[in-house]
PDB file of N, CA and C in Angstrom:
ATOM      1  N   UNK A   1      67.968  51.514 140.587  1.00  0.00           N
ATOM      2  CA  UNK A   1      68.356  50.243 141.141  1.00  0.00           C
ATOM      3  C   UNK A   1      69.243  49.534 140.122  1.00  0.00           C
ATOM      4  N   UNK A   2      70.312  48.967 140.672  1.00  0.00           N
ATOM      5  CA  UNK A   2      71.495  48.468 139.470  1.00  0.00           C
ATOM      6  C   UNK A   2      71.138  46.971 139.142  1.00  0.00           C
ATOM      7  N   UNK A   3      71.033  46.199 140.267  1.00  0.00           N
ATOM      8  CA  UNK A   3      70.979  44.651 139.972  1.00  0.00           C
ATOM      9  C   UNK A   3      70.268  43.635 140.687  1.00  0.00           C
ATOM     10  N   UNK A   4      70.197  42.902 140.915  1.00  0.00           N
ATOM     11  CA  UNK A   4      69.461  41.700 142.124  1.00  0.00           C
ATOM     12  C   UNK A   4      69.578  40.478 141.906  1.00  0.00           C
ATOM     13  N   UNK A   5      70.075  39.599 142.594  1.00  0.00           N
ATOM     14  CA  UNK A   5      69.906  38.077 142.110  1.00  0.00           C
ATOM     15  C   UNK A   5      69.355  37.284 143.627  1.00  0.00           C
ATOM     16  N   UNK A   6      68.689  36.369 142.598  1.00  0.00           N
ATOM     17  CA  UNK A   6      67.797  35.845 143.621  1.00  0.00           C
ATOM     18  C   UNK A   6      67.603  33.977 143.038  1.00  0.00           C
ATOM     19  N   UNK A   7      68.125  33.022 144.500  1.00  0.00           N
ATOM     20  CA  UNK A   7      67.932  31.653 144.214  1.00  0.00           C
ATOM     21  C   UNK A   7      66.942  31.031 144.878  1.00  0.00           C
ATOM     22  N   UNK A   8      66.306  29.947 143.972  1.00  0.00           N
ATOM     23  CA  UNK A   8      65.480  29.152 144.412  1.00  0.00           C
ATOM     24  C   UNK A   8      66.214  27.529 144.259  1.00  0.00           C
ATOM     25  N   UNK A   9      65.448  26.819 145.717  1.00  0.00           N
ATOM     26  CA  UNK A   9      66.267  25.795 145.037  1.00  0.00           C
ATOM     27  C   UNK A   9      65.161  24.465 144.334  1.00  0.00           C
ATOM     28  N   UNK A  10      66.024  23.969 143.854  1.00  0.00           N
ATOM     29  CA  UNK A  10      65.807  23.103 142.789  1.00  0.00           C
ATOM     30  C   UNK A  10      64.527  21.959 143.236  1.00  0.00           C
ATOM     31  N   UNK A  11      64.493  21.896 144.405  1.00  0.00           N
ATOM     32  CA  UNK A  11      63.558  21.275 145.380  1.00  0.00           C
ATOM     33  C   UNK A  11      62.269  22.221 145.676  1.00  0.00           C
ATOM     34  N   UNK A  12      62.256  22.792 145.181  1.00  0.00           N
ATOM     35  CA  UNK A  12      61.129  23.560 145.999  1.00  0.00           C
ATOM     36  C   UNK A  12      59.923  23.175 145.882  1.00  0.00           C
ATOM     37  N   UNK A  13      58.707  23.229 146.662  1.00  0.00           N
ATOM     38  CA  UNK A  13      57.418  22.386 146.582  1.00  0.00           C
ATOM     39  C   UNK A  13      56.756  22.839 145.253  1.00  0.00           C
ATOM     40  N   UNK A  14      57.218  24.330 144.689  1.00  0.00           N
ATOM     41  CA  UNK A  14      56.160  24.745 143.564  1.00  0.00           C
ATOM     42  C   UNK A  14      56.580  23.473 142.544  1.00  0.00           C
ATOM     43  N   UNK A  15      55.578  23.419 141.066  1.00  0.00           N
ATOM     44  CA  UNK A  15      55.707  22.808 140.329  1.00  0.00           C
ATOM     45  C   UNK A  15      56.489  23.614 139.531  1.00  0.00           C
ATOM     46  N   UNK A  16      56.864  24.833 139.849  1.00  0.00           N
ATOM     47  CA  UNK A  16      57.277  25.668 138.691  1.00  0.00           C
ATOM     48  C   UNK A  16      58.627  26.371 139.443  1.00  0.00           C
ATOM     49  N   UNK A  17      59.709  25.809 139.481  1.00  0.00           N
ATOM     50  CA  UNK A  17      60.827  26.723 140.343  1.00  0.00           C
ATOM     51  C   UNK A  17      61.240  28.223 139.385  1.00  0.00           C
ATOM     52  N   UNK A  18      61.816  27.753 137.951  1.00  0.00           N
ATOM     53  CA  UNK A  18      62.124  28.848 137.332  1.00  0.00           C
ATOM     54  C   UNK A  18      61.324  29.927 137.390  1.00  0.00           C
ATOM     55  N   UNK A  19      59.919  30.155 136.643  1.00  0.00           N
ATOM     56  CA  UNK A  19      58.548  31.129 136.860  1.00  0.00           C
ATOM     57  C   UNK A  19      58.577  31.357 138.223  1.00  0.00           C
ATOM     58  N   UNK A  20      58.660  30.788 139.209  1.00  0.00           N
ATOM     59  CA  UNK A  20      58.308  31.601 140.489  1.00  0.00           C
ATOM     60  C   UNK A  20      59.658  32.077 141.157  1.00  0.00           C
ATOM     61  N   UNK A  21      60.824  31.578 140.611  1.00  0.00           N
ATOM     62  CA  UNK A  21      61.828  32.311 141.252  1.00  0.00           C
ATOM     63  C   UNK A  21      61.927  33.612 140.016  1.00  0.00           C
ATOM     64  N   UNK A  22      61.636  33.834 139.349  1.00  0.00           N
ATOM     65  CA  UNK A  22      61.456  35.095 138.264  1.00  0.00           C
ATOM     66  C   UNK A  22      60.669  36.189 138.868  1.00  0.00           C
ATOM     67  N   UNK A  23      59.406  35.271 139.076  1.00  0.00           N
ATOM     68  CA  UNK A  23      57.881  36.305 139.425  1.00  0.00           C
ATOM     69  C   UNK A  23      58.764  37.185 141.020  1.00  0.00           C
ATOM     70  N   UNK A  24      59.468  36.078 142.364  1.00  0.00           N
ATOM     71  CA  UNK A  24      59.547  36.543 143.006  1.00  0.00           C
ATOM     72  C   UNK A  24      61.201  37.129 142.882  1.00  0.00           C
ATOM     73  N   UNK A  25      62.239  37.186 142.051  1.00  0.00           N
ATOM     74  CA  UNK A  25      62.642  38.413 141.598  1.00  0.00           C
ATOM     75  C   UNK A  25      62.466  39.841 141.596  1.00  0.00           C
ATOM     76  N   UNK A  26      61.875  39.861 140.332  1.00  0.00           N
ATOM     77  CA  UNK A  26      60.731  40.897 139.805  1.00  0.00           C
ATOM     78  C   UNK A  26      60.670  41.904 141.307  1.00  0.00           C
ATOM     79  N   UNK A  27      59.594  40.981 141.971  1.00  0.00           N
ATOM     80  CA  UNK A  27      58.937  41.458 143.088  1.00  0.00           C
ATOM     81  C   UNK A  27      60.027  42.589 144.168  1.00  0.00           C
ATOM     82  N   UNK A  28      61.325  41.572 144.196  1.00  0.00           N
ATOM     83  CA  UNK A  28      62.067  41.790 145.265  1.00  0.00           C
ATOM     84  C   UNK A  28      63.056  43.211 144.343  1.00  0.00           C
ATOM     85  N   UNK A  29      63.249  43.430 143.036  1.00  0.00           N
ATOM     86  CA  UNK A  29      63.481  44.386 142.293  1.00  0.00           C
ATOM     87  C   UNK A  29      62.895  45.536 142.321  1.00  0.00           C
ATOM     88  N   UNK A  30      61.280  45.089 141.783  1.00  0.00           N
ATOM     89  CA  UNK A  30      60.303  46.332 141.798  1.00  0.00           C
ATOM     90  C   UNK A  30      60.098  47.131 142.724  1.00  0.00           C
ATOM     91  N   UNK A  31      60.047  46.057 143.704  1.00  0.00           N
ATOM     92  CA  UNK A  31      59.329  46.172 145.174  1.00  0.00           C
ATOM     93  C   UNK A  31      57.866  46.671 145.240  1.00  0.00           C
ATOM     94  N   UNK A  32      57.414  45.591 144.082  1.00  0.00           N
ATOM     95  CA  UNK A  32      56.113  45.821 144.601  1.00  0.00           C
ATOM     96  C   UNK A  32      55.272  44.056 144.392  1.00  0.00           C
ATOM     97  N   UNK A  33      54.316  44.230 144.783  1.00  0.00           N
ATOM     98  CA  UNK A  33      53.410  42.878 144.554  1.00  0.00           C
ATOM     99  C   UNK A  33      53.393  42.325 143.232  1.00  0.00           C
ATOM    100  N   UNK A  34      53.572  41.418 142.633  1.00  0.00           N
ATOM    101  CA  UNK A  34      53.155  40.532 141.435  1.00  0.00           C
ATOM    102  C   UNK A  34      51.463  40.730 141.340  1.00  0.00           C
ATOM    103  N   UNK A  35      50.818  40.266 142.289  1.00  0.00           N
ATOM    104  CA  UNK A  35      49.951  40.114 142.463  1.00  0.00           C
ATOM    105  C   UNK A  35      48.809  40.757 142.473  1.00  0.00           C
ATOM    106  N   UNK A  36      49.328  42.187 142.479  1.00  0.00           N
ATOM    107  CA  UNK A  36      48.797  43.525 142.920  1.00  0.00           C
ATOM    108  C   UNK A  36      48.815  44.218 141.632  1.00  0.00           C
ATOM    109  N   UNK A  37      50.079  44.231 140.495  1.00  0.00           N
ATOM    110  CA  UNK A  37      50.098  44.647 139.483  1.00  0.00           C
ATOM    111  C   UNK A  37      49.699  44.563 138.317  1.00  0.00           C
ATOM    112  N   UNK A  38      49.727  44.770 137.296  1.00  0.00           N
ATOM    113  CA  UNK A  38      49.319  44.561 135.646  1.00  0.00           C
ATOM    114  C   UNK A  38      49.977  43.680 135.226  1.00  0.00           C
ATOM    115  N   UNK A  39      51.688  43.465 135.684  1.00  0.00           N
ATOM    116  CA  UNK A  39      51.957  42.251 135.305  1.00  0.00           C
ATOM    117  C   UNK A  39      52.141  40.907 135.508  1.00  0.00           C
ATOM    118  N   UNK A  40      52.152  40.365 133.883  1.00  0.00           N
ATOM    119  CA  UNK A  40      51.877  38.659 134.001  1.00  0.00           C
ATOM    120  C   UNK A  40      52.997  38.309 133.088  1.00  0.00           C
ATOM    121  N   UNK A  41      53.636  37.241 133.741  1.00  0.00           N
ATOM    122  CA  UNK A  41      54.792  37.106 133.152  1.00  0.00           C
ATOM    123  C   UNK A  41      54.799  36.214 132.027  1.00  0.00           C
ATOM    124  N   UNK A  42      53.255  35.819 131.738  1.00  0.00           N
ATOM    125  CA  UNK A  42      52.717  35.031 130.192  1.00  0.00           C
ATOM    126  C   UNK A  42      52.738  36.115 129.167  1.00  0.00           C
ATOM    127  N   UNK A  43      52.727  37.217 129.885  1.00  0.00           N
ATOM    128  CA  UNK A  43      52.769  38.481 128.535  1.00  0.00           C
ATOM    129  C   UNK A  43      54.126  38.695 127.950  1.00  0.00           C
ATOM    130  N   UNK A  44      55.006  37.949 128.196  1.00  0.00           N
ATOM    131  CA  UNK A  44      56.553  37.809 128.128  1.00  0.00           C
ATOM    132  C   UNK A  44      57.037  36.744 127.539  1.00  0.00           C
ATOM    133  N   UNK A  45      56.838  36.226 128.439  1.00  0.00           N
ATOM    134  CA  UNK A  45      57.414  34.109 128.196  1.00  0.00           C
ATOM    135  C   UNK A  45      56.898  33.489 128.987  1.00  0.00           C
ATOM    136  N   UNK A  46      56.443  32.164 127.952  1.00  0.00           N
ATOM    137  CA  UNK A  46      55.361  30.993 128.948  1.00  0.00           C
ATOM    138  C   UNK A  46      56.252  30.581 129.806  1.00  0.00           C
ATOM    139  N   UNK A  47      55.084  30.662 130.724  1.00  0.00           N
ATOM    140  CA  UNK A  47      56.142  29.842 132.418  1.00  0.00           C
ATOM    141  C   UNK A  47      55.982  28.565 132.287  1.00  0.00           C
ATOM    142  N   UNK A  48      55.535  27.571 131.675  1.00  0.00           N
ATOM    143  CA  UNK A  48      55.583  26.696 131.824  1.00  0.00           C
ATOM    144  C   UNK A  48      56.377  26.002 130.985  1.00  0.00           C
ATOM    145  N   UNK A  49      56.885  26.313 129.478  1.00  0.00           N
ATOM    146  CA  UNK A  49      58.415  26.201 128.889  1.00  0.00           C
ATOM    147  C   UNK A  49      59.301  26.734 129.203  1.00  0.00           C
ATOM    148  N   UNK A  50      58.815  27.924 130.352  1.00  0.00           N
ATOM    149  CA  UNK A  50      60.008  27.791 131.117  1.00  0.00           C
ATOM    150  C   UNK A  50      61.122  27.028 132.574  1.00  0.00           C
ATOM    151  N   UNK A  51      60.149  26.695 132.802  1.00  0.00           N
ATOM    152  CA  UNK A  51      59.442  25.750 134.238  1.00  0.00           C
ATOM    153  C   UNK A  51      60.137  24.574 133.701  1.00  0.00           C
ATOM    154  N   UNK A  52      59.273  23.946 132.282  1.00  0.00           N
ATOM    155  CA  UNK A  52      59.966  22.391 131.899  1.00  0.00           C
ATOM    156  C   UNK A  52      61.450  23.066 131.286  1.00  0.00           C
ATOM    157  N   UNK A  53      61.517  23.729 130.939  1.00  0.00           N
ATOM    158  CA  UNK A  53      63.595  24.343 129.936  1.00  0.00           C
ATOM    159  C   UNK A  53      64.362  23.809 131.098  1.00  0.00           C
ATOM    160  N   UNK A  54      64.012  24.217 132.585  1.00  0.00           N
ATOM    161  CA  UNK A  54      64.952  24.325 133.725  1.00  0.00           C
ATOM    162  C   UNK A  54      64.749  23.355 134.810  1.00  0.00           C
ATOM    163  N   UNK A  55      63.777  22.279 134.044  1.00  0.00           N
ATOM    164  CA  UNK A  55      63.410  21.184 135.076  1.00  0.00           C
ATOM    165  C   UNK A  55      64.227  19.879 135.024  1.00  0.00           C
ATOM    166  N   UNK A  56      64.609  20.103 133.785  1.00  0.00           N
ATOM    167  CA  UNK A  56      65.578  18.602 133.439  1.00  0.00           C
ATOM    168  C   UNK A  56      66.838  18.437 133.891  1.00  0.00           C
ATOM    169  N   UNK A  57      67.587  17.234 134.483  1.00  0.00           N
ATOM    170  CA  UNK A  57      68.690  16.756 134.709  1.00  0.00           C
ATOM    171  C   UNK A  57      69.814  17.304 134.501  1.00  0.00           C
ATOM    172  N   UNK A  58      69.759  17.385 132.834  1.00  0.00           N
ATOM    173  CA  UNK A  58      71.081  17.978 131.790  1.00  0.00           C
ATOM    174  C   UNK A  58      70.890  19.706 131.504  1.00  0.00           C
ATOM    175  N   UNK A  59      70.287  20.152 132.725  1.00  0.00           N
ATOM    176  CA  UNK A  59      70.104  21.859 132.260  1.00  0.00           C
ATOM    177  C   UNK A  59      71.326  22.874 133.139  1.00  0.00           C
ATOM    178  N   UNK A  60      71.985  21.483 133.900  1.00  0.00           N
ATOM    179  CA  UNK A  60      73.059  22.740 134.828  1.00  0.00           C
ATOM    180  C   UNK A  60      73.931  23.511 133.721  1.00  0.00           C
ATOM    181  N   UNK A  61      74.265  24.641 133.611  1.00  0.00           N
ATOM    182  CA  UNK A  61      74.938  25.579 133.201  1.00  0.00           C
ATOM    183  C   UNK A  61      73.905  25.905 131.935  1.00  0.00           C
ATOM    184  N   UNK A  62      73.055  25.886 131.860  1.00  0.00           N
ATOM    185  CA  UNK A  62      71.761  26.314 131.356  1.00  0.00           C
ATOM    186  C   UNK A  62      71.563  27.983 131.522  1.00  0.00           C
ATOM    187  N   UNK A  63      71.514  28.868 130.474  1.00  0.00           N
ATOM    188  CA  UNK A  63      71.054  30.336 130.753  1.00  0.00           C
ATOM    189  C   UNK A  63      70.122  31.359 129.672  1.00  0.00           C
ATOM    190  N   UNK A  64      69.603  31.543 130.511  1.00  0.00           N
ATOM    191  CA  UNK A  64      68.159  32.288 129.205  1.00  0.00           C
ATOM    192  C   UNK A  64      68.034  33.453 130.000  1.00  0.00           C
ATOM    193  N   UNK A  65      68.202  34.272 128.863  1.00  0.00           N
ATOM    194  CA  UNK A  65      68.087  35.920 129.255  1.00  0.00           C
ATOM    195  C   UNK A  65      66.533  36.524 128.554  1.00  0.00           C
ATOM    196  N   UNK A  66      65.998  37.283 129.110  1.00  0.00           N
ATOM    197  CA  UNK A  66      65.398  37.781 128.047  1.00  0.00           C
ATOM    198  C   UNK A  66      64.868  39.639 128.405  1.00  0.00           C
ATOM    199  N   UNK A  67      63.962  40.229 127.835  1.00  0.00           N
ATOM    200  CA  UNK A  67      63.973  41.528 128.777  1.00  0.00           C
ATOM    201  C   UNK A  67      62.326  41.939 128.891  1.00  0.00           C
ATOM    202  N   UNK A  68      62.358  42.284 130.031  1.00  0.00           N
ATOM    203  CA  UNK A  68      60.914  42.851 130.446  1.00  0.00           C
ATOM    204  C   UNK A  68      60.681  44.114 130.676  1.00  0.00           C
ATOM    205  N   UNK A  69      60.329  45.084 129.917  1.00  0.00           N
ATOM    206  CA  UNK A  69      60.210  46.810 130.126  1.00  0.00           C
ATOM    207  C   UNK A  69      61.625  47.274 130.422  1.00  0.00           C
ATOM    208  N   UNK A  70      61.667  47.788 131.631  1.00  0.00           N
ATOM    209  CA  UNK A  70      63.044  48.275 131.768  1.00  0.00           C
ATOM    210  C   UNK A  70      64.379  47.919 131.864  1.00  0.00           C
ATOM    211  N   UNK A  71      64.514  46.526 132.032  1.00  0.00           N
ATOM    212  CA  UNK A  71      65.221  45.398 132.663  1.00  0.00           C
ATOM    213  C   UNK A  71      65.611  44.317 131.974  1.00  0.00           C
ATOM    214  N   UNK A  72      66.604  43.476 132.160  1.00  0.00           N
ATOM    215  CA  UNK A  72      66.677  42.233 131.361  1.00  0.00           C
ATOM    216  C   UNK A  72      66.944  41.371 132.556  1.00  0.00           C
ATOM    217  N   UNK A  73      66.282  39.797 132.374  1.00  0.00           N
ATOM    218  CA  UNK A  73      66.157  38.469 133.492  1.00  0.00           C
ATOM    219  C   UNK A  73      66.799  37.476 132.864  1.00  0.00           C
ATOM    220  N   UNK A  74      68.131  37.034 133.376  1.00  0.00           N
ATOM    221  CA  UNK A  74      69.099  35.990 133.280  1.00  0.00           C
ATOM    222  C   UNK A  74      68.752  34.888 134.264  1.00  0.00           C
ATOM    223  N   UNK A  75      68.522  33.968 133.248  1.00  0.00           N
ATOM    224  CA  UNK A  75      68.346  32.775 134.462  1.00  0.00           C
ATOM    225  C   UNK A  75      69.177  31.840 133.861  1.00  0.00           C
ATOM    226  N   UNK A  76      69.952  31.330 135.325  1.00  0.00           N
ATOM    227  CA  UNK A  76      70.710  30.030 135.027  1.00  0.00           C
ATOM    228  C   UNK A  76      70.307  29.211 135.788  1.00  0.00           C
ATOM    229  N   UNK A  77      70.937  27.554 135.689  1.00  0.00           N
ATOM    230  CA  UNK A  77      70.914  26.730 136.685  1.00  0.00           C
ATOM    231  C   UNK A  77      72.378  25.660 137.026  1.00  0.00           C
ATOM    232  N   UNK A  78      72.463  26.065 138.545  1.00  0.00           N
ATOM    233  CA  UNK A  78      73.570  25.235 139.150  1.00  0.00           C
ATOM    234  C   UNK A  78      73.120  24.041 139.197  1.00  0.00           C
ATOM    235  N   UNK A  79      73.843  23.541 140.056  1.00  0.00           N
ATOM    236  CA  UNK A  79      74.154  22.053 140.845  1.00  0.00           C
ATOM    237  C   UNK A  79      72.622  21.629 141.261  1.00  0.00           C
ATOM    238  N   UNK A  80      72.385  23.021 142.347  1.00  0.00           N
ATOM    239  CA  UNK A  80      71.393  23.150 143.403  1.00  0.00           C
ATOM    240  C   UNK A  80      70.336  23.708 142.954  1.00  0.00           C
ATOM    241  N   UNK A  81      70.486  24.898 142.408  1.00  0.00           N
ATOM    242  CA  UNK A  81      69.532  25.929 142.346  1.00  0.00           C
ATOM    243  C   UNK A  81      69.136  26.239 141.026  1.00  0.00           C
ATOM    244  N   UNK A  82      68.485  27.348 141.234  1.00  0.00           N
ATOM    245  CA  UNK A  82      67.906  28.237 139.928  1.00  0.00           C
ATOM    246  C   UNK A  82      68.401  30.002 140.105  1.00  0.00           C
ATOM    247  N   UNK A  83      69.198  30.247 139.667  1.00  0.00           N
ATOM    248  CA  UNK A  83      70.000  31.718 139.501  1.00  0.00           C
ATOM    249  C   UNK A  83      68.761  32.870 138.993  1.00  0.00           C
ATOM    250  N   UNK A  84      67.992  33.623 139.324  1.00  0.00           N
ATOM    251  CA  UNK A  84      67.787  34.781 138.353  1.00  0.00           C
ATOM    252  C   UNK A  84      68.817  35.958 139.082  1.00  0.00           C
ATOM    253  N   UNK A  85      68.801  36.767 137.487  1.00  0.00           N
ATOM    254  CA  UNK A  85      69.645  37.839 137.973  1.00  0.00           C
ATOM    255  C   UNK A  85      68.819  39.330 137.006  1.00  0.00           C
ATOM    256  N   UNK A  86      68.469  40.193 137.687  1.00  0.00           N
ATOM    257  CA  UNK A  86      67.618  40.913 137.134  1.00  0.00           C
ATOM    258  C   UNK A  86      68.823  42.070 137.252  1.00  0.00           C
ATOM    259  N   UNK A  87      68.658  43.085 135.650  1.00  0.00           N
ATOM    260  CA  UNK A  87      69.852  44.249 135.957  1.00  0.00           C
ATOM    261  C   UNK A  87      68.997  45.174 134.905  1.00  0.00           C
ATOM    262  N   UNK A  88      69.083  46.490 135.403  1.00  0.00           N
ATOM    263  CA  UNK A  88      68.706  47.708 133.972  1.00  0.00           C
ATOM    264  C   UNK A  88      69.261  47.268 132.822  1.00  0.00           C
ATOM    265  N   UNK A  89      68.348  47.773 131.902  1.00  0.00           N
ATOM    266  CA  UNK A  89      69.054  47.493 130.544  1.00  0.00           C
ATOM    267  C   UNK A  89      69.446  48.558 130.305  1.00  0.00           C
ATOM    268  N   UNK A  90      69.450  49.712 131.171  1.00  0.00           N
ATOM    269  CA  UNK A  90      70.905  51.648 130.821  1.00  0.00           C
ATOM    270  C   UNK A  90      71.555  51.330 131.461  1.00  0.00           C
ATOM    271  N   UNK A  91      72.389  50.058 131.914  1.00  0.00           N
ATOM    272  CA  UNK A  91      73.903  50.008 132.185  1.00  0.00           C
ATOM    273  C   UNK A  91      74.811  50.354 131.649  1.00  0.00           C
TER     274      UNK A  91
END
């Protein structure tokens, strides 16, 4: 699988847009359950500095990469939304 990007928007009812547009990334990448699996995306990076990094006003053009097993997760933020972009790291 080469790439995936996936938006949430900036409104969304969770308290946590960044972490759950990641977790459901992941999901839509792996194709399998979050929920179902071994992983936790606290075994990586706290969701909740990540959650507040991408919650503030002054974060549009904001981007944090980082990598999880096979893969590396780019997240930015627009106007609107929250960008992840999940890609192999054997590109």
């Amino acid at each position: 699988m080469a790439s995936i990007t996936a938006k949430k928007p900036l409104d969304c009812t969770y308290g946590s847009c960044a972490s759950i547009a990641v977790i459901e990334a992941l999901e839509q990448y792996n194709g399998v359950d979050p929920h179902d699996s071994e992983f936790r995306l606290y075994d990586v990076v706290d969701p909740d500095a990540l959650d507040t990094l991408f919650s503030g006003q002054q974060t549009t053009g904001l981007s944090v990469e980082f990598d999880i097993d096979d893969v590396t997760v780019s997240i930015s933020r627009t106007c609107n939304d929250i960008q992840v972009h999940i890609t192999d790291t054997f590109e």
